[in-house]
N, C-alpha and C. Protein backbone atom coordinates (compact mmCIF):
# COMPACT_ATOMS: atom_id res chain seq x y z
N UNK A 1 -3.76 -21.49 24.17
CA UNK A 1 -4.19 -21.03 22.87
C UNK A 1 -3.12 -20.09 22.29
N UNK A 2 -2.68 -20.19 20.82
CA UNK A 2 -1.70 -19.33 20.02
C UNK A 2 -2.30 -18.67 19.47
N UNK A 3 -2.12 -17.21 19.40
CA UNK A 3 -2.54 -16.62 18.21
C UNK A 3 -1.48 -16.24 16.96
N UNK A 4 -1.64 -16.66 15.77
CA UNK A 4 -0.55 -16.62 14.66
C UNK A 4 -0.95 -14.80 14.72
N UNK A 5 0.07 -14.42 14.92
CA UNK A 5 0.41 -12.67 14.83
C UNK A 5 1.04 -12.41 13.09
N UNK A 6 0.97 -13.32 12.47
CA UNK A 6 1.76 -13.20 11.13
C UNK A 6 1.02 -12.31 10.23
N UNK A 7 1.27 -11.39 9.36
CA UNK A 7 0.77 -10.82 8.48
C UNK A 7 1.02 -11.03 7.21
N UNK A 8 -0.29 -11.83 6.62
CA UNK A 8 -0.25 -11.81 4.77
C UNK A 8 -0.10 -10.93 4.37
N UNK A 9 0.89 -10.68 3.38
CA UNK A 9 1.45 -9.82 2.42
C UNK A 9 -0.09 -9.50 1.52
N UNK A 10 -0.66 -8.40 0.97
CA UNK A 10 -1.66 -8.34 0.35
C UNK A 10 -1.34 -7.50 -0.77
N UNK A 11 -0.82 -6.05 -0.54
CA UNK A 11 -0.65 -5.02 -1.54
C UNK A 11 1.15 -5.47 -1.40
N UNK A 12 1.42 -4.56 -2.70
CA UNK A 12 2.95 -4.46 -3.06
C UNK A 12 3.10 -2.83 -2.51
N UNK A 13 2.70 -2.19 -2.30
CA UNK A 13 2.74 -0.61 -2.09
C UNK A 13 3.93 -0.20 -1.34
N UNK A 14 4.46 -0.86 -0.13
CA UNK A 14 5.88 -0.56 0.26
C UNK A 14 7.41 -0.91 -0.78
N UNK A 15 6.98 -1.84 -1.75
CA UNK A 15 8.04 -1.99 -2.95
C UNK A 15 7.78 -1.04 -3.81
N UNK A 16 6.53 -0.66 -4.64
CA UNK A 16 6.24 0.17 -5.00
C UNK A 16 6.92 1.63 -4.98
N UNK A 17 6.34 2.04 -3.82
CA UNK A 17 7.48 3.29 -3.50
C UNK A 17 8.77 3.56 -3.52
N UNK A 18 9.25 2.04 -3.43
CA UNK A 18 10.42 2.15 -3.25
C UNK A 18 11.10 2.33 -5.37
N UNK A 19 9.99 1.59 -5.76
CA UNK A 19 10.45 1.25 -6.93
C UNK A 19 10.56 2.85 -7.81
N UNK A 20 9.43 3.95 -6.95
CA UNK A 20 9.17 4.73 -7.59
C UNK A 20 10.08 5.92 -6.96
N UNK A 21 11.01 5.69 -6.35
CA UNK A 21 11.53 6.47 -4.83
C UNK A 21 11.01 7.78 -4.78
N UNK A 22 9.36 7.20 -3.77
CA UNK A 22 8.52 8.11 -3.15
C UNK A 22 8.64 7.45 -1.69
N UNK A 23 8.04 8.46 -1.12
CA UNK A 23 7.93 8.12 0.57
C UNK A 23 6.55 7.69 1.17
N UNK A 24 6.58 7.48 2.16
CA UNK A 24 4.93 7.12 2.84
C UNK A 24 4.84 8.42 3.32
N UNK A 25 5.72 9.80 3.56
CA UNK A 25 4.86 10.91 3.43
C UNK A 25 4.42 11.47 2.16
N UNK A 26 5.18 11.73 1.16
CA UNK A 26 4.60 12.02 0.32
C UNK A 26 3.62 11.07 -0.35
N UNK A 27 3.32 10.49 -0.15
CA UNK A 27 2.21 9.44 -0.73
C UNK A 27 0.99 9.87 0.47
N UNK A 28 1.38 9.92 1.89
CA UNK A 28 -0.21 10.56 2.56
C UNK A 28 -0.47 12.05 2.29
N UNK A 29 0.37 12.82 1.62
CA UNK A 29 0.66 14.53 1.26
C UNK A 29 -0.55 14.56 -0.06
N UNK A 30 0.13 13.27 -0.50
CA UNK A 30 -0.97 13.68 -2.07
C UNK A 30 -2.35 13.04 -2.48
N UNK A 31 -2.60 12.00 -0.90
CA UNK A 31 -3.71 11.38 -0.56
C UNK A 31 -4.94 11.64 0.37
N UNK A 32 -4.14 13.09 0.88
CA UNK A 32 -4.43 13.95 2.20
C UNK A 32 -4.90 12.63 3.16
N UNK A 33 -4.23 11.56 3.29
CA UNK A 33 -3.98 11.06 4.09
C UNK A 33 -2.92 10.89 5.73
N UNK A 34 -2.94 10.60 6.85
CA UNK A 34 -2.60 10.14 7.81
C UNK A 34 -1.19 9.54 7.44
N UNK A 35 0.27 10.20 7.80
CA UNK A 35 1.33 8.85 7.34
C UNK A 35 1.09 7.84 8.46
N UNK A 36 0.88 7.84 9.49
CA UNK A 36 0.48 6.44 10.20
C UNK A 36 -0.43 5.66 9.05
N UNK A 37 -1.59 5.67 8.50
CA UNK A 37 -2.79 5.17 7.73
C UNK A 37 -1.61 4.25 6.97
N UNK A 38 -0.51 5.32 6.09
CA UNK A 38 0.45 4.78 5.05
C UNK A 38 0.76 3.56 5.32
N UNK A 39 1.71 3.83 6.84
CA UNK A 39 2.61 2.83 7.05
C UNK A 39 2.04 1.58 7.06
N UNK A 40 0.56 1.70 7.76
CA UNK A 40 0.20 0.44 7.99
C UNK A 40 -0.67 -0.16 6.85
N UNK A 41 -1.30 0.52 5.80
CA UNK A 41 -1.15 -0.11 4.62
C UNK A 41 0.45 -0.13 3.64
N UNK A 42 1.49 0.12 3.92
CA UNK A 42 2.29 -0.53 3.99
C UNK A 42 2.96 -2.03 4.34
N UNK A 43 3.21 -1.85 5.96
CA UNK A 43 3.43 -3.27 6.55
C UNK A 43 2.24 -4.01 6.07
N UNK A 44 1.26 -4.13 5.83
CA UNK A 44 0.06 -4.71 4.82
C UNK A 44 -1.03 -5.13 6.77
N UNK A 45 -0.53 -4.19 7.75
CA UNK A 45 -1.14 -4.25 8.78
C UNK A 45 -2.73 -4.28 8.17
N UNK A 46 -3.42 -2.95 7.58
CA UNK A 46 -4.41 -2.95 7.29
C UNK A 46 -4.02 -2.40 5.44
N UNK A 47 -5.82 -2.78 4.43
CA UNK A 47 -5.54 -2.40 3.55
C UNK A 47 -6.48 -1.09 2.78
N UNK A 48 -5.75 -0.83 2.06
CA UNK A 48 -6.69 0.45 1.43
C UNK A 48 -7.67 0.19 0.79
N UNK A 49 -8.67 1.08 0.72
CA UNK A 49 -9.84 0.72 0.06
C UNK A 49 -9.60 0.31 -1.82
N UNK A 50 -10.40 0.27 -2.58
CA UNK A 50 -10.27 -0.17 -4.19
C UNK A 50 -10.07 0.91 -4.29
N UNK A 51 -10.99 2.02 -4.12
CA UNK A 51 -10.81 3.25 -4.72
C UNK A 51 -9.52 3.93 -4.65
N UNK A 52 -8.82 3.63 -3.44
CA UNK A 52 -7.81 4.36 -3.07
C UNK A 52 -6.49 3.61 -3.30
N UNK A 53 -6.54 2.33 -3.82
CA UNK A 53 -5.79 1.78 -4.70
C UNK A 53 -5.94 2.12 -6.11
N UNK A 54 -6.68 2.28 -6.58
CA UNK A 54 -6.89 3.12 -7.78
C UNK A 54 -6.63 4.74 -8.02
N UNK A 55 -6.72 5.36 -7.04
CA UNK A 55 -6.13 6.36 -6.65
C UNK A 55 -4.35 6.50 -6.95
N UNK A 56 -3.77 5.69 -5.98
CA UNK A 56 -2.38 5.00 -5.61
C UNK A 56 -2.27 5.08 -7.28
N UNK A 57 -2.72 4.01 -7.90
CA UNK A 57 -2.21 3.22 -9.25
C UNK A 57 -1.96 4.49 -10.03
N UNK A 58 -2.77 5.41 -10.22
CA UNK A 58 -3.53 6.42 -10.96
C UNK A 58 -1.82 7.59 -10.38
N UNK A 59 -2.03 7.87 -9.59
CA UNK A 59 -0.35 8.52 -9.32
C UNK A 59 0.64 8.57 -9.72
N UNK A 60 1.15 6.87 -9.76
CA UNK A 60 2.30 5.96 -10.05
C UNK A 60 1.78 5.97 -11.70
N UNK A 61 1.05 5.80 -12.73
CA UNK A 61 0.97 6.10 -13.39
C UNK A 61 0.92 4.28 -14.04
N UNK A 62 0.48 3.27 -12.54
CA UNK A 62 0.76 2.08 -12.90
C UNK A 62 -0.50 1.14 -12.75
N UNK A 63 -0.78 -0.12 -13.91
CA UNK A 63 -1.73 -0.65 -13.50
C UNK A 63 -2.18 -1.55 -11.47
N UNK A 64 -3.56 -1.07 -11.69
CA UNK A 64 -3.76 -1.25 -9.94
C UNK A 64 -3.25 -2.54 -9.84
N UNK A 65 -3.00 -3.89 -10.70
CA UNK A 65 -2.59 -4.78 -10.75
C UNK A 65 -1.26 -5.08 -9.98
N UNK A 66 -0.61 -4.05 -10.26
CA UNK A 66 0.99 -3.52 -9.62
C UNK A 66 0.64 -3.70 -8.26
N UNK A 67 -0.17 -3.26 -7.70
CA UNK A 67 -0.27 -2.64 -6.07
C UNK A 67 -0.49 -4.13 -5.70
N UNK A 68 -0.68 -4.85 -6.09
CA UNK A 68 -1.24 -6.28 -5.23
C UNK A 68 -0.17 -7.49 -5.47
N UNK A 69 -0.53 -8.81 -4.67
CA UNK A 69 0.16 -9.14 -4.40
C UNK A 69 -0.08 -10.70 -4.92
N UNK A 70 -0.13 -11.24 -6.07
CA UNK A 70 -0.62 -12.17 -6.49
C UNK A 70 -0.99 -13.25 -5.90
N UNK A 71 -1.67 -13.98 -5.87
CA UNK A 71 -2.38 -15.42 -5.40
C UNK A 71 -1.97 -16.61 -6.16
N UNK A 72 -1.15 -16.10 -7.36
CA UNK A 72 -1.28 -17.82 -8.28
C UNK A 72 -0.21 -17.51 -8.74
């Protein structure tokens, strides 16, 4: 038996930052979040809640639309 270890891309949030040149600490500094939590909604390991993508968006000063990762 294989297990596919691959991870779907879901949020944009590691381009994001980059786009905005912020860090995954300062982004858990102003989320009073965990930078572990960051990274791995980063690598899109796990994802953030709506709210806290709305949060995110609300920062960046960008629609939550930005943070994701289109389907179509």
């Amino acid at each position: 038996m294989q297990i596919n270890m691959s991870v779907k891309a879901i949020n944009r949030l590691k381009a994001v930052l980059a786009e905005q040149g912020k860090t995954n600490k300062w982004l858990a500094g102003k989320l009073e979040k965990n930078e572990t939590t960051v990274s791995r909604w980063c690598t899109n390991e796990v994802q953030p809640s709506l709210e806290t993508l709305l949060q995110i968006s609300e920062l960046f000063n960008i629609d939550i639309k930005q943070l994701l990762v289109s389907n179509k």
